[in-house]
N, C-alpha and C. Protein backbone atom coordinates (compact mmCIF):
# COMPACT_ATOMS: atom_id res chain seq x y z
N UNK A 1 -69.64 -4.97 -48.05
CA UNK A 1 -68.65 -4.16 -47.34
C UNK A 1 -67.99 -4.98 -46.24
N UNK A 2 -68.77 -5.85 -45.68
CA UNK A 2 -68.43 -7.00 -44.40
C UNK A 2 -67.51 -7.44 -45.41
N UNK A 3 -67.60 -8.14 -46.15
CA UNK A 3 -66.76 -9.27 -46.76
C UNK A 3 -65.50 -8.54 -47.10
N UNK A 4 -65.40 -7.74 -47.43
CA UNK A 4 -64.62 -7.14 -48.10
C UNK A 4 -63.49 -6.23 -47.11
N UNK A 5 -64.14 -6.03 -46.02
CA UNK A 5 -63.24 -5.63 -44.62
C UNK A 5 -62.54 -6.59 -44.23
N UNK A 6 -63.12 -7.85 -44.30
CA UNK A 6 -62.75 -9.07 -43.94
C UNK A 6 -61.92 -9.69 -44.64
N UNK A 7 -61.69 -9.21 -45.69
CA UNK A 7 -61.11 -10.19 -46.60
C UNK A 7 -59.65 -9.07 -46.54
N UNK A 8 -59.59 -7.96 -45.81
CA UNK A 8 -58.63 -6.86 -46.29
C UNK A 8 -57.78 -7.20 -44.64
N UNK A 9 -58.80 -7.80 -43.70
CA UNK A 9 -58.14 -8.08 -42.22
C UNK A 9 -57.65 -9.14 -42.06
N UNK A 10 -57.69 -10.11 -43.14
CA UNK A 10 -57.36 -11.48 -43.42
C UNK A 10 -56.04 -10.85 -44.26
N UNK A 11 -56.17 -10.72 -45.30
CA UNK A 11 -54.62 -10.32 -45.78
C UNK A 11 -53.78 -9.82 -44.86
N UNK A 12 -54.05 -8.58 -43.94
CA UNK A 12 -53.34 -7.90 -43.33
C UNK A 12 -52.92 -9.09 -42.18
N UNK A 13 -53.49 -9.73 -41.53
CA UNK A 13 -52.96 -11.02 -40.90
C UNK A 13 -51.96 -11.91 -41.41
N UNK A 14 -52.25 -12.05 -42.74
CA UNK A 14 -51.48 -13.23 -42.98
C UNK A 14 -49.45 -12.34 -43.06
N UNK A 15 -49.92 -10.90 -43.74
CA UNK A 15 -48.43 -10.02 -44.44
C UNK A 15 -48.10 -10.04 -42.93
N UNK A 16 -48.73 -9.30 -42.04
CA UNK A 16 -48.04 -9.55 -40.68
C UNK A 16 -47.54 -10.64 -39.98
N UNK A 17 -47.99 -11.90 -40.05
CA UNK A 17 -47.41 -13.59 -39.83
C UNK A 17 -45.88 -13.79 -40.47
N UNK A 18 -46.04 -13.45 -41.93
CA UNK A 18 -45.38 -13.37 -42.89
C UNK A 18 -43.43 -12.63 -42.17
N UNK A 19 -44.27 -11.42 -41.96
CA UNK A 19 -43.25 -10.82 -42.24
C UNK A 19 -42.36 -10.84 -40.33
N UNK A 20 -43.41 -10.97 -40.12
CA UNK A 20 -42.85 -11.09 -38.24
C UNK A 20 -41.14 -11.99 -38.22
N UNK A 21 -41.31 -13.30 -38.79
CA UNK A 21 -39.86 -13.45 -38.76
C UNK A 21 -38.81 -13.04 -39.28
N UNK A 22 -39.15 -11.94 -39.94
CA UNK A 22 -38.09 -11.36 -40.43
C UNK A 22 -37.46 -9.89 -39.75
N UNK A 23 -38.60 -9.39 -39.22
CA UNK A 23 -38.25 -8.23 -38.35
C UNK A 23 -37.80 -8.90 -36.86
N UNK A 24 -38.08 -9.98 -36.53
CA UNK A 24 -37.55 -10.43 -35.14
C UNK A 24 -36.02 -10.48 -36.20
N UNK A 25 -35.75 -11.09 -36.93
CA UNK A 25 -34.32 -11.12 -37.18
C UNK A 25 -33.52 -9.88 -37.49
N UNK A 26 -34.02 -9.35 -38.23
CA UNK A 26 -33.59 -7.79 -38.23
C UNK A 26 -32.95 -7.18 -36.50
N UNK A 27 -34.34 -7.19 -35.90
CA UNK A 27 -34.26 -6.83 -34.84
C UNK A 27 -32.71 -7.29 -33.93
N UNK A 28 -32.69 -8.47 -34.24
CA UNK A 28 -31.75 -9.67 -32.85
C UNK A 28 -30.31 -8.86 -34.45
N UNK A 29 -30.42 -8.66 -35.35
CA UNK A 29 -29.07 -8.41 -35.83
C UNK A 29 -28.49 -7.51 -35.17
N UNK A 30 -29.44 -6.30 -35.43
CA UNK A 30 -29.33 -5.13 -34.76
C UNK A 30 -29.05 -4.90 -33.36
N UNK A 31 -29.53 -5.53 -32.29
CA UNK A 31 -29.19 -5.58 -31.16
C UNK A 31 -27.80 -6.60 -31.04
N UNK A 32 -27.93 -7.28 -31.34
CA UNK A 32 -26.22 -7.66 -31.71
C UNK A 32 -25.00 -6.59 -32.32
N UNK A 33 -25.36 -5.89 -33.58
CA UNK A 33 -24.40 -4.68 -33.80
C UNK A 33 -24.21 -3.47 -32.92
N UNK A 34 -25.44 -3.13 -31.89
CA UNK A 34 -25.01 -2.32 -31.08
C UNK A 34 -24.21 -2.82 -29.65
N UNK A 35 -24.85 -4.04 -29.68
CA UNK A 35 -23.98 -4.52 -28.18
C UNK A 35 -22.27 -4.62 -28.77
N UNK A 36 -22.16 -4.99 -29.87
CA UNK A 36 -20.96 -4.98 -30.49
C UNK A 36 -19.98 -3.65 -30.14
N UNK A 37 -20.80 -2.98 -30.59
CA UNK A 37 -20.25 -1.37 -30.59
C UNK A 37 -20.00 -0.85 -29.27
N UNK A 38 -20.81 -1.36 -28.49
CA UNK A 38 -20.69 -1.16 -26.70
C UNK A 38 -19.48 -1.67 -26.41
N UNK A 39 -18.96 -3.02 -26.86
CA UNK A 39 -18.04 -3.26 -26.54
C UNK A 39 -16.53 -2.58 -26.62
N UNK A 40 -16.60 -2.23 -28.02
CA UNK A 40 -15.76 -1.60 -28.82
C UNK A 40 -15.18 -0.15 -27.40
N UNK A 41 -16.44 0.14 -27.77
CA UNK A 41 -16.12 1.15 -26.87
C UNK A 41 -15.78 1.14 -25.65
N UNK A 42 -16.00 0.49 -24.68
CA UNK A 42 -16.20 -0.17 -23.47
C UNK A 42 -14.41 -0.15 -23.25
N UNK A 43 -14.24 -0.95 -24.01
CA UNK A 43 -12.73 -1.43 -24.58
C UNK A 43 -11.71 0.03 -24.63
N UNK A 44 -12.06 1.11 -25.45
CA UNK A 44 -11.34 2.23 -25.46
C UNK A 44 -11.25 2.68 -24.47
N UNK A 45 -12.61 3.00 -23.50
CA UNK A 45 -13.07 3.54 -22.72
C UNK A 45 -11.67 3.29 -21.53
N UNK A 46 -11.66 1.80 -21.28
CA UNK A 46 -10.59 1.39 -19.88
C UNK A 46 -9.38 1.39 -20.65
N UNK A 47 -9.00 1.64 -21.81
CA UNK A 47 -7.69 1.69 -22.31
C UNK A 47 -7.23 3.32 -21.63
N UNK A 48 -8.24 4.29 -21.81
CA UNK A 48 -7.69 5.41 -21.20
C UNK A 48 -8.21 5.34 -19.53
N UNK A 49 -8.69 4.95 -19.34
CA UNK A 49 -8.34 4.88 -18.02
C UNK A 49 -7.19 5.40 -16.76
N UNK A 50 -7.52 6.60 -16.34
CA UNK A 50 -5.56 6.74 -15.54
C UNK A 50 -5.15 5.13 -14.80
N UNK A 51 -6.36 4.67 -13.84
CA UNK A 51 -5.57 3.89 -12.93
C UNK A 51 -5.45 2.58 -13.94
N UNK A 52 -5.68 2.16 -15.19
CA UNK A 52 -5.17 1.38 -15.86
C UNK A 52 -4.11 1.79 -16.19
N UNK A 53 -3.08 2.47 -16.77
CA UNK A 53 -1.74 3.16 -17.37
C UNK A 53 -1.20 2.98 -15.51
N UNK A 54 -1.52 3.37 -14.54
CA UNK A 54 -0.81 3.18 -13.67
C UNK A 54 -0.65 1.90 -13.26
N UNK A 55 -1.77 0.85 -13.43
CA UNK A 55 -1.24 -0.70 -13.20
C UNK A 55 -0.59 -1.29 -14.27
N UNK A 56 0.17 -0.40 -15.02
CA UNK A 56 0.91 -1.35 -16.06
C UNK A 56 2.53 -0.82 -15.83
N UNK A 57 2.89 0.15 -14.69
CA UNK A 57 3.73 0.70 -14.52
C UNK A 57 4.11 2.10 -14.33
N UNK A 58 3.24 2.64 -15.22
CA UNK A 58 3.52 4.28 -14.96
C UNK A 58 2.97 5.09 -14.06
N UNK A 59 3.29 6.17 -13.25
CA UNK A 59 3.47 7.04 -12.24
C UNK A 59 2.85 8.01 -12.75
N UNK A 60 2.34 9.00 -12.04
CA UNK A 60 2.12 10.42 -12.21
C UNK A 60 2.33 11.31 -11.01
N UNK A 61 3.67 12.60 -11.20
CA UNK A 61 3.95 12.71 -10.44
C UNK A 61 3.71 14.40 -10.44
N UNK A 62 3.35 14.91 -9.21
CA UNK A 62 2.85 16.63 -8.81
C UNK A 62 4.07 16.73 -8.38
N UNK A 63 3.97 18.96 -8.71
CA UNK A 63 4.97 19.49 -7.78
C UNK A 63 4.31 19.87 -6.47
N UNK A 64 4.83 20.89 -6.05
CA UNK A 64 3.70 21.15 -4.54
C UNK A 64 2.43 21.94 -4.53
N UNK A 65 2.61 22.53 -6.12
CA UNK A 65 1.28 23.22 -5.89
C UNK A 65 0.20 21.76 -6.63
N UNK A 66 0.53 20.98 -7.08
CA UNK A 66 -0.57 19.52 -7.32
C UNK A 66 -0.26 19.83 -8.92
N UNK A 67 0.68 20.73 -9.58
CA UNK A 67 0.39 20.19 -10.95
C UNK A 67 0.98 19.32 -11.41
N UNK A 68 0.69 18.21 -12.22
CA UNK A 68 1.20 17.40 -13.06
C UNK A 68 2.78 18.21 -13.12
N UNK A 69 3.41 17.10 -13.50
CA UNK A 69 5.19 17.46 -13.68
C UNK A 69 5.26 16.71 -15.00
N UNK A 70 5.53 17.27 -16.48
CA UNK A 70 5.80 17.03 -17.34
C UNK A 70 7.48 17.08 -17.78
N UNK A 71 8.15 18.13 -17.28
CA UNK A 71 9.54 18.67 -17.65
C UNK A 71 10.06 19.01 -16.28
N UNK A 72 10.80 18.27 -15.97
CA UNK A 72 12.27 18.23 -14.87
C UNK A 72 12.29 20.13 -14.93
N UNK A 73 12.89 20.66 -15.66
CA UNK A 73 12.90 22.07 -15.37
C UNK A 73 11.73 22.81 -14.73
N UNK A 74 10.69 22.41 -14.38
CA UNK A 74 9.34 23.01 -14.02
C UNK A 74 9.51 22.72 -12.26
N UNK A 75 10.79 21.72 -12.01
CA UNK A 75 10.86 21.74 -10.31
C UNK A 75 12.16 21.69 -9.83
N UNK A 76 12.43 22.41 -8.47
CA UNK A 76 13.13 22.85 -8.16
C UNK A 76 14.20 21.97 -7.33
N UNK A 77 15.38 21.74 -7.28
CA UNK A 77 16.17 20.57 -6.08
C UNK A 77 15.90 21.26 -4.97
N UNK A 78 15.35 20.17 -3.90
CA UNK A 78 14.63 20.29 -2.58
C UNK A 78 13.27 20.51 -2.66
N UNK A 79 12.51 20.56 -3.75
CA UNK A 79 11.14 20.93 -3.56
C UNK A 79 10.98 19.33 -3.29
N UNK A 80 9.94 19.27 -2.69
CA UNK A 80 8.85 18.06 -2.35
C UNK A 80 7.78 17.77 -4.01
N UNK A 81 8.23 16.80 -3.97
CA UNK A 81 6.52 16.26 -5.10
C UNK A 81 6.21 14.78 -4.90
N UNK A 82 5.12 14.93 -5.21
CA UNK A 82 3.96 13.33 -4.97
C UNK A 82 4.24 12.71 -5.76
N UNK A 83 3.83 11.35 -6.03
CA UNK A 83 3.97 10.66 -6.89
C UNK A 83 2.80 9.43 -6.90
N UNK A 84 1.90 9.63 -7.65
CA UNK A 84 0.98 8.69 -7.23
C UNK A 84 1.06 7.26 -8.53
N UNK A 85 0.96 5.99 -7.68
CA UNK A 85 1.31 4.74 -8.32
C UNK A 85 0.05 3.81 -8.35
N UNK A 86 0.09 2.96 -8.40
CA UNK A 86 -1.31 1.78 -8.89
C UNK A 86 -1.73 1.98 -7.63
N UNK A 87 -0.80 1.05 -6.42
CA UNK A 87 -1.41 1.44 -5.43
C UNK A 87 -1.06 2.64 -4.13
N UNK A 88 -1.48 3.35 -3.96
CA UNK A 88 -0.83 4.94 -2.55
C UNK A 88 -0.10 5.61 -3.61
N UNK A 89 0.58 6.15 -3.21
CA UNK A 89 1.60 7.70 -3.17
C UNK A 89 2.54 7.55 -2.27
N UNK A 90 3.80 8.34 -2.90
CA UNK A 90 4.84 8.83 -2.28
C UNK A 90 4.97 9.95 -2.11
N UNK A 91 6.14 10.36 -1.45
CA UNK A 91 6.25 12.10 -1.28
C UNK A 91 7.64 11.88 -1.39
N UNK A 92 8.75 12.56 -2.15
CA UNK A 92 10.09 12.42 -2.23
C UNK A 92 10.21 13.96 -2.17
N UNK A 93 11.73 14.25 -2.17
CA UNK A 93 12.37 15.28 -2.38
C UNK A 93 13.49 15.53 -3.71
N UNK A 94 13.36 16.22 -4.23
CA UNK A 94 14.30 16.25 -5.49
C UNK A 94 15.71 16.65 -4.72
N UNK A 95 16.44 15.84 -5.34
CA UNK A 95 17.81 16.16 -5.15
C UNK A 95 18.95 16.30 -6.63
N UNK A 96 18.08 15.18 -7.20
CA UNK A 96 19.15 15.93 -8.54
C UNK A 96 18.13 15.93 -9.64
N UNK A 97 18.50 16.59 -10.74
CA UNK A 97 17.79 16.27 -11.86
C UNK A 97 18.39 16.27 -13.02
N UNK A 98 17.90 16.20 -14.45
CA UNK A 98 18.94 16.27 -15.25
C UNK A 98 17.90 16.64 -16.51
């Protein structure tokens, strides 16, 4: 029964030796495809970004109650609205629109 435990803890040594470099490689693939994917995402992630879209030029501008201004008709000539840019804010007054 000794010998024979022994001879079953000896195999199991050697399949585990065996096979170890192959699961370290597995392993390092795998952690490579997810860091991959981190990136990927990482990447989308600052593409939407607001203050990225604002350092490439574009504005976002409130009326006075703070909502977003999508359509010129939604504000009034003489109302006040913000305008916030890469860097601070403005405050203008509408005078014309179209």
């Amino acid at each position: 029964l000794a010998s024979a435990t022994a001879h079953r803890v000896a195999t199991a040594r050697f399949r585990l030796r065996e096979a170890a470099p192959r699961v370290e490689a597995a392993l390092a693939r795998r952690v490579e495809s997810c860091l991959a994917r981190l990136e990927r995402l990482r990447a989308s992630l600052a593409s939407l970004d607001p203050n990225a879209v604002l350092a490439r030029g574009y504005s976002l501008t409130r009326d006075a109650r703070g909502e977003l201004l999508r359509d010129a008709a939604r504000v009034a000539e003489g109302e006040r609205v913000i305008t916030t840019l890469a860097r601070g804010w403005i405050e203008s007054e509408v005078r014309r629109k179209g």
